[in-house]
N, C-alpha and C. Protein backbone atom coordinates (compact mmCIF):
# COMPACT_ATOMS: atom_id res chain seq x y z
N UNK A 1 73.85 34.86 166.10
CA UNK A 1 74.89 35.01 165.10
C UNK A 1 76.20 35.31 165.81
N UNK A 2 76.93 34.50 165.74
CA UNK A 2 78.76 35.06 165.80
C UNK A 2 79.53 36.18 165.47
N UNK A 3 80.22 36.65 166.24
CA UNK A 3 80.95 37.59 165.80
C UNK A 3 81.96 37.49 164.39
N UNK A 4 82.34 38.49 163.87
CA UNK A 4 82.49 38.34 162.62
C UNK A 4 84.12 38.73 162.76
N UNK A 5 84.90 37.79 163.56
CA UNK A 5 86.19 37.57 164.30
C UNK A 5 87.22 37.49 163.23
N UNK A 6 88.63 37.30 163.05
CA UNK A 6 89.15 36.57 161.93
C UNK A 6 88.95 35.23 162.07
N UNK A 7 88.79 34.56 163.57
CA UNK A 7 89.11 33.21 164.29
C UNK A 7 87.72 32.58 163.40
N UNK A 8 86.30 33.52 163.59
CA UNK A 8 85.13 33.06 163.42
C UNK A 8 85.05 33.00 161.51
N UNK A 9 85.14 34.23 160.67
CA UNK A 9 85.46 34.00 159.41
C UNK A 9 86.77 32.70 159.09
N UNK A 10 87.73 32.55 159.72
CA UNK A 10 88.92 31.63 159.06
C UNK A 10 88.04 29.79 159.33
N UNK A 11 86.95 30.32 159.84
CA UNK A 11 86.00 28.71 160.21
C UNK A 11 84.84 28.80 159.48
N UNK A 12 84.25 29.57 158.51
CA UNK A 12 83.43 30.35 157.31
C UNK A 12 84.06 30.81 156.86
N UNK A 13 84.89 29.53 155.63
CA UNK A 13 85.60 30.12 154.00
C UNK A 13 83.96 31.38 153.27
N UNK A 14 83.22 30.65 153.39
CA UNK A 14 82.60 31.59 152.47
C UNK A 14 82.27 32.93 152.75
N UNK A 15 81.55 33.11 154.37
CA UNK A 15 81.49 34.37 154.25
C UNK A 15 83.00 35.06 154.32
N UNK A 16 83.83 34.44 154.71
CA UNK A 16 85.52 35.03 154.68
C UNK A 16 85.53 36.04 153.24
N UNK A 17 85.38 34.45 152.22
CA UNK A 17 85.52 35.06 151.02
C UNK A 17 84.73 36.13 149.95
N UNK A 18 83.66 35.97 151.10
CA UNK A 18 82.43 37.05 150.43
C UNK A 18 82.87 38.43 150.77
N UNK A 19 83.62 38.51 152.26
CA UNK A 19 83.60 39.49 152.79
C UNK A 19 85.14 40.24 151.68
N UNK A 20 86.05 38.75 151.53
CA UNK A 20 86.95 39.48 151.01
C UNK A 20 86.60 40.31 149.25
N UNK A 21 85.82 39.39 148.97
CA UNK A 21 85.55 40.28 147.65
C UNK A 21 84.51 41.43 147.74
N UNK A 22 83.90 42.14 148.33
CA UNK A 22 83.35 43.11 148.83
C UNK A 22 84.39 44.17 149.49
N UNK A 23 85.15 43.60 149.87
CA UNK A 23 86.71 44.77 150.61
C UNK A 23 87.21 45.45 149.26
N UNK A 24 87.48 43.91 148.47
CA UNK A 24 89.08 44.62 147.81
C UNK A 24 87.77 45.34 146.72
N UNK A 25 86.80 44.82 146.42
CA UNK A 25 85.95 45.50 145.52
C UNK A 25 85.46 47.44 145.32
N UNK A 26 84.93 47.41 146.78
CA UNK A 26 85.56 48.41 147.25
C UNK A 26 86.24 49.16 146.78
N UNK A 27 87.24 48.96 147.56
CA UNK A 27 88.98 49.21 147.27
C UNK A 27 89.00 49.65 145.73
N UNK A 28 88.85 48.64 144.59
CA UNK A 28 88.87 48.79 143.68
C UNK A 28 88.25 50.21 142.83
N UNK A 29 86.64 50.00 143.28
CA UNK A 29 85.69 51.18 142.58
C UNK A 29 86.49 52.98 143.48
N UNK A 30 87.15 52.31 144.85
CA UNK A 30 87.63 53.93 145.46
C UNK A 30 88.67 54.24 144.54
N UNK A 31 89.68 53.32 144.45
CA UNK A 31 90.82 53.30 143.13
C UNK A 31 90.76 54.06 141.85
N UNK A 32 89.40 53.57 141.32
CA UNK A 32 88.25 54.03 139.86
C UNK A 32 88.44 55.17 140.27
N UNK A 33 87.48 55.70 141.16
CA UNK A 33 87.09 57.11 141.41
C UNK A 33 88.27 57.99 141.90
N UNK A 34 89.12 57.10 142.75
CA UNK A 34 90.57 58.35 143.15
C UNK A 34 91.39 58.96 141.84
N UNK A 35 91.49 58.04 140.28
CA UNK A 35 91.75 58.37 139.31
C UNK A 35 90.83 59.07 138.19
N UNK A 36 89.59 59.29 138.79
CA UNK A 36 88.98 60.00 137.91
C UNK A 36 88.68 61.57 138.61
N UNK A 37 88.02 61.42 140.00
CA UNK A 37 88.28 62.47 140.21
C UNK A 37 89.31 63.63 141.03
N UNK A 38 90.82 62.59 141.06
CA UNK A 38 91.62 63.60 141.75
C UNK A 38 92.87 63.36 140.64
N UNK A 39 92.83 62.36 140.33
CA UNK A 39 93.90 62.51 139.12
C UNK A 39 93.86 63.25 137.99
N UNK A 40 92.60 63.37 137.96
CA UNK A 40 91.64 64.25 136.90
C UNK A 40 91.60 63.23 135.14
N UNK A 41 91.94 61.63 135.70
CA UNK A 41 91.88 60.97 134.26
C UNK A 41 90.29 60.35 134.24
N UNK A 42 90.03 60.88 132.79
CA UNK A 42 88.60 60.97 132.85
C UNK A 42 88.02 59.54 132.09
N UNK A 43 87.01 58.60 132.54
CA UNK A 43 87.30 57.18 131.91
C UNK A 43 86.44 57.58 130.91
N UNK A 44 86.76 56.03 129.96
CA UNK A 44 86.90 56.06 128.59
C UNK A 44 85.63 55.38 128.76
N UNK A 45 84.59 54.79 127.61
CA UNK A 45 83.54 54.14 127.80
C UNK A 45 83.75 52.47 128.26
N UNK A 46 85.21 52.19 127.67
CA UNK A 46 85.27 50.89 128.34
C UNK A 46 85.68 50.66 129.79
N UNK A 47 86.28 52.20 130.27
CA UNK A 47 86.27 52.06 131.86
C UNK A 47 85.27 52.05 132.31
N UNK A 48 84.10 52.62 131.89
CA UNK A 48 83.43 52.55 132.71
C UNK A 48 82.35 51.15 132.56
N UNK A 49 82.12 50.45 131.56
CA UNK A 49 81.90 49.53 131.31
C UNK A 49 82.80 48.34 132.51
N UNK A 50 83.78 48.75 132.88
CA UNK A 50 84.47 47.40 133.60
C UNK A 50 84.36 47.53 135.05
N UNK A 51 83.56 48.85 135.31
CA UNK A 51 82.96 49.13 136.82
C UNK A 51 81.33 47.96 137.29
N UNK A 52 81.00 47.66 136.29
CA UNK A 52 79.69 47.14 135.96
C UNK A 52 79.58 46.36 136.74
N UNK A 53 80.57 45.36 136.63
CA UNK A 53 80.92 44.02 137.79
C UNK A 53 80.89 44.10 139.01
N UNK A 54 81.74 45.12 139.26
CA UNK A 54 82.23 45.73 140.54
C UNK A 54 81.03 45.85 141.19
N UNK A 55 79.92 46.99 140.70
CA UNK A 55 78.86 47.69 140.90
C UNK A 55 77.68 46.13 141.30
N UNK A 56 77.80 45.36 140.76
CA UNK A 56 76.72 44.03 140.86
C UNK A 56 77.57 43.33 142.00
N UNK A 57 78.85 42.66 141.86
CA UNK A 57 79.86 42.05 143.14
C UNK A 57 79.70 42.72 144.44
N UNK A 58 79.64 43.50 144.56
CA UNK A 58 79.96 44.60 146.03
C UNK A 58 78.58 44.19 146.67
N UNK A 59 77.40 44.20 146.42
CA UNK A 59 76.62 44.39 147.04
C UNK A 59 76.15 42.66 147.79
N UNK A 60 76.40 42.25 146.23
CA UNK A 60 75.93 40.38 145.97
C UNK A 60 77.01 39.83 147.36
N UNK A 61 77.97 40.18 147.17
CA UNK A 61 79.41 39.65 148.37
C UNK A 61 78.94 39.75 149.67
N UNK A 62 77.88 41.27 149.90
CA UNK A 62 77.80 41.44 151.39
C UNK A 62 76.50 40.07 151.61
N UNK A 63 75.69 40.51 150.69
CA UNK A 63 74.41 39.72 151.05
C UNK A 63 75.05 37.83 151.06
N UNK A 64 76.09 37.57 150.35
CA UNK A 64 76.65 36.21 150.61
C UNK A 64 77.16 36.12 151.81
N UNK A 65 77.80 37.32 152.16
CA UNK A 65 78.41 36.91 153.78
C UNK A 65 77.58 36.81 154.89
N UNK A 66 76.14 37.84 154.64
CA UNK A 66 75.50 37.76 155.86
C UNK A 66 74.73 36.51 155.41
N UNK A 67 74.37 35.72 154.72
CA UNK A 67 73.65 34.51 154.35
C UNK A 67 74.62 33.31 155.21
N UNK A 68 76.06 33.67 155.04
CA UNK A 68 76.90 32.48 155.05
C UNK A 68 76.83 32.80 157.01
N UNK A 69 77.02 33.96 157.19
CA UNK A 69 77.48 34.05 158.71
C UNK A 69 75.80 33.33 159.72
N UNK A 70 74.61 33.82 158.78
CA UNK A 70 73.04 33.35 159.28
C UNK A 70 72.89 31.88 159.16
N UNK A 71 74.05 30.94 158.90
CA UNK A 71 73.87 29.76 158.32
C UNK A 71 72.65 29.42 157.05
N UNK A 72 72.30 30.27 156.65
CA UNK A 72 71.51 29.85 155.41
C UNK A 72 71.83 29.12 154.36
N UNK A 73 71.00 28.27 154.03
CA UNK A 73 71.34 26.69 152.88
C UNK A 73 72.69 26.77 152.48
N UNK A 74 72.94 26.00 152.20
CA UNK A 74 74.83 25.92 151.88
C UNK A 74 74.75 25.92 150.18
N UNK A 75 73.49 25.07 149.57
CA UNK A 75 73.20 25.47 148.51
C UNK A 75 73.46 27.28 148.20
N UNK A 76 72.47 28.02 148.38
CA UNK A 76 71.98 29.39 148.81
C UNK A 76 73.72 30.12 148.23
N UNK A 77 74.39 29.74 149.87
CA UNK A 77 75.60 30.55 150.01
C UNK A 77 76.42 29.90 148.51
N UNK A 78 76.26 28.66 148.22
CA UNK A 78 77.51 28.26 147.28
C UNK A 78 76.61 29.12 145.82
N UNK A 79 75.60 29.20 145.47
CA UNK A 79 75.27 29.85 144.39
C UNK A 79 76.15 31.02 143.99
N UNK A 80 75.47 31.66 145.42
CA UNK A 80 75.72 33.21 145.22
C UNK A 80 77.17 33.51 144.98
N UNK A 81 78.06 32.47 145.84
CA UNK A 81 79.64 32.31 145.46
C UNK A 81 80.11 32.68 143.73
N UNK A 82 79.06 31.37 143.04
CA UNK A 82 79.29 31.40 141.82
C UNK A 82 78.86 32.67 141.23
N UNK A 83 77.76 33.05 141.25
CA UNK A 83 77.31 34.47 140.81
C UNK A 83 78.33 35.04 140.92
N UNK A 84 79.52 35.22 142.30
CA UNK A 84 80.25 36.43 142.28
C UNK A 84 81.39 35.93 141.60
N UNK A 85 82.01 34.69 141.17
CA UNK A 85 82.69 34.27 140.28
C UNK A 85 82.82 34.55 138.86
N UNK A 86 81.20 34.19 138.32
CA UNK A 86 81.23 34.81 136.53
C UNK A 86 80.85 35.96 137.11
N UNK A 87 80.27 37.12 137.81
CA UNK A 87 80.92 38.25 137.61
C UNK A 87 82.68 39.13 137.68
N UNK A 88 83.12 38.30 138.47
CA UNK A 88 84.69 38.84 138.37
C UNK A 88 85.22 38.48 137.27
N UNK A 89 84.62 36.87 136.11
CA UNK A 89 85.50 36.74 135.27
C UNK A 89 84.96 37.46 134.29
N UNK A 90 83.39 38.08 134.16
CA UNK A 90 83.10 39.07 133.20
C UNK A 90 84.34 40.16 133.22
N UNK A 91 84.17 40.77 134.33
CA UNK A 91 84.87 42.16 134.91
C UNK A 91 86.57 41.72 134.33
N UNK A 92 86.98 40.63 134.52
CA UNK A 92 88.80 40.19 133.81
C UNK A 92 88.33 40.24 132.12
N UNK A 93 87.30 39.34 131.87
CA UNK A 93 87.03 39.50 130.25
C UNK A 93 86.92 40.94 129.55
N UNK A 94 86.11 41.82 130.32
CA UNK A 94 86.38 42.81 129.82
C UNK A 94 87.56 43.17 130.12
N UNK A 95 88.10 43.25 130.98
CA UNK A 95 89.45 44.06 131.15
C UNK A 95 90.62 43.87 130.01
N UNK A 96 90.49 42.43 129.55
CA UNK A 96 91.35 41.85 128.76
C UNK A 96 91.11 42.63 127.62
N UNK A 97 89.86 42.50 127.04
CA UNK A 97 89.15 43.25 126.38
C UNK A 97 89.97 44.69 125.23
N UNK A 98 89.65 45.30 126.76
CA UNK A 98 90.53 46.92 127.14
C UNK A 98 91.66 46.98 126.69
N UNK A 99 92.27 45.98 127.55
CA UNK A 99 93.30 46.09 127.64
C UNK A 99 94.41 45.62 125.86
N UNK A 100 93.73 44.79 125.41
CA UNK A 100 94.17 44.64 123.85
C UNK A 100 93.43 45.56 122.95
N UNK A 101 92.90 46.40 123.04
CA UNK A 101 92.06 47.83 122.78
C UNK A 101 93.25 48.46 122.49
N UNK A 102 94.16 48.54 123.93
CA UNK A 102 95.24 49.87 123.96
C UNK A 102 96.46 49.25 123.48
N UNK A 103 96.78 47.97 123.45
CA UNK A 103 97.79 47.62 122.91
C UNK A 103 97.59 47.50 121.85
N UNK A 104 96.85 48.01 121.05
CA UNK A 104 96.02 47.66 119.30
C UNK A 104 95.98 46.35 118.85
N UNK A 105 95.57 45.26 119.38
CA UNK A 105 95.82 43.62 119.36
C UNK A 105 94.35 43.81 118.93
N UNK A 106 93.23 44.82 118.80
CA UNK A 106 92.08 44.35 117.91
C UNK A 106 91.46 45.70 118.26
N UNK A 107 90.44 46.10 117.41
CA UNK A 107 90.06 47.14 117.20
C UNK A 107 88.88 47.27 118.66
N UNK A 108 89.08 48.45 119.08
CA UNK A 108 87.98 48.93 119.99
C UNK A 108 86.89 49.55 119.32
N UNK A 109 85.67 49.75 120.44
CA UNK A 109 84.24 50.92 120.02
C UNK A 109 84.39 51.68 119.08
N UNK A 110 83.89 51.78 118.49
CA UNK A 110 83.83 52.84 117.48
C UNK A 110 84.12 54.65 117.80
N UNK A 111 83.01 54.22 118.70
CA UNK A 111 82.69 55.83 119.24
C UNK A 111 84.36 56.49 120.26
N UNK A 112 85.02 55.18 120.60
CA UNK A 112 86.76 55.70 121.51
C UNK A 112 87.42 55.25 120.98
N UNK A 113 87.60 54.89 119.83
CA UNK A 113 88.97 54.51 119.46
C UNK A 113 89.09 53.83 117.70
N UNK A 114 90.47 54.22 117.29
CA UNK A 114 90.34 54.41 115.87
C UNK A 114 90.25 55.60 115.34
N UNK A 115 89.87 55.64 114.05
CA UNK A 115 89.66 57.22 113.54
C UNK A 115 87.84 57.75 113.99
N UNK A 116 88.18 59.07 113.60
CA UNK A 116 86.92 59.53 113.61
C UNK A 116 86.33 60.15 112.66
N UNK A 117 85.33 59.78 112.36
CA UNK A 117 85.08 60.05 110.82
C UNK A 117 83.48 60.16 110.78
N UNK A 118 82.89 60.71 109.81
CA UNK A 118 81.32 60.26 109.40
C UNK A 118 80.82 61.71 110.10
N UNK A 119 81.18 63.07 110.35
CA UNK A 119 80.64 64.09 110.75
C UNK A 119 79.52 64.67 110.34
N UNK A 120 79.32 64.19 108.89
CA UNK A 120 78.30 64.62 108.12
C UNK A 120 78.50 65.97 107.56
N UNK A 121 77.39 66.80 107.03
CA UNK A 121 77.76 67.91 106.58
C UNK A 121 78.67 69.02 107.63
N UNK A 122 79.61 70.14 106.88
CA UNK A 122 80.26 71.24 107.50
C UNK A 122 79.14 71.60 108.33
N UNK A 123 77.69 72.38 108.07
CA UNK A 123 76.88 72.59 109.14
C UNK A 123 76.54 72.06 110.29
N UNK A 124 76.75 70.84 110.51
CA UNK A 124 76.43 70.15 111.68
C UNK A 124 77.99 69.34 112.41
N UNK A 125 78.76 69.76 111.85
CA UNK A 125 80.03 69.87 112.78
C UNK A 125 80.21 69.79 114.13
N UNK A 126 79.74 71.07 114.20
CA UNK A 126 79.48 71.56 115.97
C UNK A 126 79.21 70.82 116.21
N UNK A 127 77.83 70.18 116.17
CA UNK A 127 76.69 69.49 116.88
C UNK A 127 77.47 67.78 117.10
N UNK A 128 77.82 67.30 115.99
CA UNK A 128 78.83 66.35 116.14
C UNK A 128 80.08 66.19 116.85
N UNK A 129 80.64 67.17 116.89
CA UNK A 129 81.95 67.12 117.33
C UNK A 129 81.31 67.55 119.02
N UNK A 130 80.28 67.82 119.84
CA UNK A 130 79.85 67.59 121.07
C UNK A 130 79.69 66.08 121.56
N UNK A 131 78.51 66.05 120.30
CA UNK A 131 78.59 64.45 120.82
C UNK A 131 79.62 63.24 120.98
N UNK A 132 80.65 63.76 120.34
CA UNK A 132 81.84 62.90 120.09
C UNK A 132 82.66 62.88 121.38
N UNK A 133 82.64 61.45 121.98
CA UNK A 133 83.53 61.10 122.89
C UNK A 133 85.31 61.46 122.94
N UNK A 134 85.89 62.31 123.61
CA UNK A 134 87.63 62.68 123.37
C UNK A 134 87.81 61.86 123.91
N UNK A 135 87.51 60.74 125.29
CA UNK A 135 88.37 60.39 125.95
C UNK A 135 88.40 59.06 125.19
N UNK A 136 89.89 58.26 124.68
CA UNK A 136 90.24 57.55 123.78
C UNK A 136 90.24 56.24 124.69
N UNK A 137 89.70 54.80 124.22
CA UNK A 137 89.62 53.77 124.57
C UNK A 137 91.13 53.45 124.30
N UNK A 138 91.75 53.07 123.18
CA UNK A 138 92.84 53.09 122.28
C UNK A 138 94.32 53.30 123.01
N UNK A 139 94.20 54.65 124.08
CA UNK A 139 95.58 54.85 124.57
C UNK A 139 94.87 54.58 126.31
N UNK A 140 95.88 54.18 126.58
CA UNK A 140 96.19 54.30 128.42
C UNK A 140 96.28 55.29 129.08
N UNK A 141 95.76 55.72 129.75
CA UNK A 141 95.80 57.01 130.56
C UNK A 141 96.93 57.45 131.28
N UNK A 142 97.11 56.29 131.53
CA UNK A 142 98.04 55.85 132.86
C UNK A 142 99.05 54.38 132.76
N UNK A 143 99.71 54.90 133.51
CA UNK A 143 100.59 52.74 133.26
C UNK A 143 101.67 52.84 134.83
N UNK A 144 101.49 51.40 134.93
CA UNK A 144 102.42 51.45 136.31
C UNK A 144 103.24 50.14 135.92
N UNK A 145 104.47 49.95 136.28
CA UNK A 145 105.04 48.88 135.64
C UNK A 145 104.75 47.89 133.92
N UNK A 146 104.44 49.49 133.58
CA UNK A 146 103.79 48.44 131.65
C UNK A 146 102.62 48.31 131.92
N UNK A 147 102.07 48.16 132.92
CA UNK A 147 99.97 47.77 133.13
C UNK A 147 99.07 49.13 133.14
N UNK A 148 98.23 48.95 132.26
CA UNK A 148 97.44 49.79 132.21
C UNK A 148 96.68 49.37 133.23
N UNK A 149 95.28 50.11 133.62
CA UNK A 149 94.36 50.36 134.76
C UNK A 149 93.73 49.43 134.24
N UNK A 150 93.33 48.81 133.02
CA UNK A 150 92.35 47.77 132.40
C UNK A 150 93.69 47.24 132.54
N UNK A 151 94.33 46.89 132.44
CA UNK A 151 95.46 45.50 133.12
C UNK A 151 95.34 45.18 134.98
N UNK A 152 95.32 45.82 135.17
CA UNK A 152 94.81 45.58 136.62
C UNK A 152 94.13 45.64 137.10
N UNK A 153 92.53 45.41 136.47
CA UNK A 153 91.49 45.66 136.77
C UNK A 153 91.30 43.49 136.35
N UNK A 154 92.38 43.75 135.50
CA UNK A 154 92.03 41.81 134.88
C UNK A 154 92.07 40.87 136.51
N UNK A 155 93.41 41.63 136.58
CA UNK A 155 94.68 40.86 137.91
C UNK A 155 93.66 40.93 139.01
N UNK A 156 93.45 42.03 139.31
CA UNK A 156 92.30 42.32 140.35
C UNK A 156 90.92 41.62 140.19
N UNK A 157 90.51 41.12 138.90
CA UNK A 157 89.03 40.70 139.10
C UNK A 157 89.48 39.39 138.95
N UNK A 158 90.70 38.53 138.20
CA UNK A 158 90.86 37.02 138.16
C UNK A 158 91.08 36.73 139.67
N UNK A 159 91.94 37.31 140.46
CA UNK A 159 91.59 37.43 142.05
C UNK A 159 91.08 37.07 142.90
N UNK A 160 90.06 38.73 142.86
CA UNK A 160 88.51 37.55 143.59
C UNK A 160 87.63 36.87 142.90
N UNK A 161 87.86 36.27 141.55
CA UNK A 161 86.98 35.08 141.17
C UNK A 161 88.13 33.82 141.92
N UNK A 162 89.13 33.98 142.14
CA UNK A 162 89.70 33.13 142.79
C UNK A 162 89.31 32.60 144.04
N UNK A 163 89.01 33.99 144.88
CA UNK A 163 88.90 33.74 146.21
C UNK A 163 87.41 33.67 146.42
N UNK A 164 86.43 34.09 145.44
CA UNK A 164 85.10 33.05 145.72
C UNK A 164 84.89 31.91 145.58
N UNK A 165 85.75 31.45 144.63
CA UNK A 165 85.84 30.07 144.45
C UNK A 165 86.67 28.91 145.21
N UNK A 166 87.57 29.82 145.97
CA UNK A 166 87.79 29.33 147.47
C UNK A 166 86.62 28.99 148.14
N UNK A 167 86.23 29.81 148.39
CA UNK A 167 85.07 29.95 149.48
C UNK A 167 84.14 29.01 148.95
N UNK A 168 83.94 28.71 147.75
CA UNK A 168 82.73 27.22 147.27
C UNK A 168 83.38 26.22 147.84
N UNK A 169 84.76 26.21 147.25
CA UNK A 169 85.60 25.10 147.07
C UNK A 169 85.95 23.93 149.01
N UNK A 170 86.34 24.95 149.78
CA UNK A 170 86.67 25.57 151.22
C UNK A 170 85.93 24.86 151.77
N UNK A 171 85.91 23.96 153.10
CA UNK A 171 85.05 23.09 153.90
C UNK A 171 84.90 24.17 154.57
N UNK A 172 84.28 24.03 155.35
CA UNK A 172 83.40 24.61 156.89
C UNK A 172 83.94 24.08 157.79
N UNK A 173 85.10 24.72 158.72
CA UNK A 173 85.93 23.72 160.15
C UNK A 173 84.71 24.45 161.23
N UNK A 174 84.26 23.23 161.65
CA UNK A 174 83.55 22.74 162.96
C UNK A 174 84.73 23.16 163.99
N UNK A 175 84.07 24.03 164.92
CA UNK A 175 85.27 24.45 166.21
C UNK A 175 84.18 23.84 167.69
């Protein structure tokens, strides 16, 4: 097996591109977690729902790169490409999702967003109002230039469905 060079990846689009969606993926879920647990913003059920992808991509990306770098079937490597493709465009679908959630362009979950209602009797209050999710699907936690975190979670996952689909797309240069 070859070293895993830029010279040697820029001559293997795919494992290049496997490797790159496994980086920024990464990147991404450290992102997740640097805002949940040092920012102290606590995710909503659809954040964490849009980690899902991430959580299936990251691992699928490495096992494509070491397939692509082992020369294994070109079939094999171009599958798994696609696999990591409709998962990034799941991971943008939801985001989109989310993301018209908080701009109120259509109603979110029940359980984060909207009113809250249906407590049942005064006696069981308590017991309800535990189970009841605070953290709101509905508003943005956060925003950086107008984008919510489910706005850049779209940008970020249309991305690397881009750049796996490089890597299908991408010949193999013979050196």
């Amino acid at each position: 097996m070859s070293t895993a060079s830029p010279a040697a990846l820029r001559s293997d689009p795919a494992a290049g591109a496997a490797l790159v969606v496994a980086a920024v993926g990464i990147a991404a879920i450290l992102g997740a977690y640097f805002f949940q647990y040092v920012m102290k913003l606590a995710p909503c059920p659809l954040c964490l729902e849009q980690r899902i992808p991430y959580y299936v991509a990251i691992p699928l990306a490495l096992v494509v790169a070491v397939a692509a770098r082992r020369m294994a079937p070109r079939t094999l490597v171009i599958a798994g490409l696609a696999l990591l493709v409709v998962a990034m465009l799941i991971g943008a679908a939801l985001g989109v999702y989310h993301a018209g959630v908080e701009w109120k362009f259509w109603e979110g979950p029940r359980d984060c967003s909207g009113q809250l209602s249906g407590f049942g009797s005064a006696g069981s209050l308590a017991d309800e109002m535990e189970k009841t999710s605070v953290v709101r699907c509905d508003e943005a936690a956060w925003r950086f230039l107008g984008i919510s975190l489910a706005g850049y979670n779209v940008l970020i996952s249309l991305a690397l469905a881009a750049v796996a689909l490089w890597g299908i797309l991408a010949p193999r240069r013979k050196y």
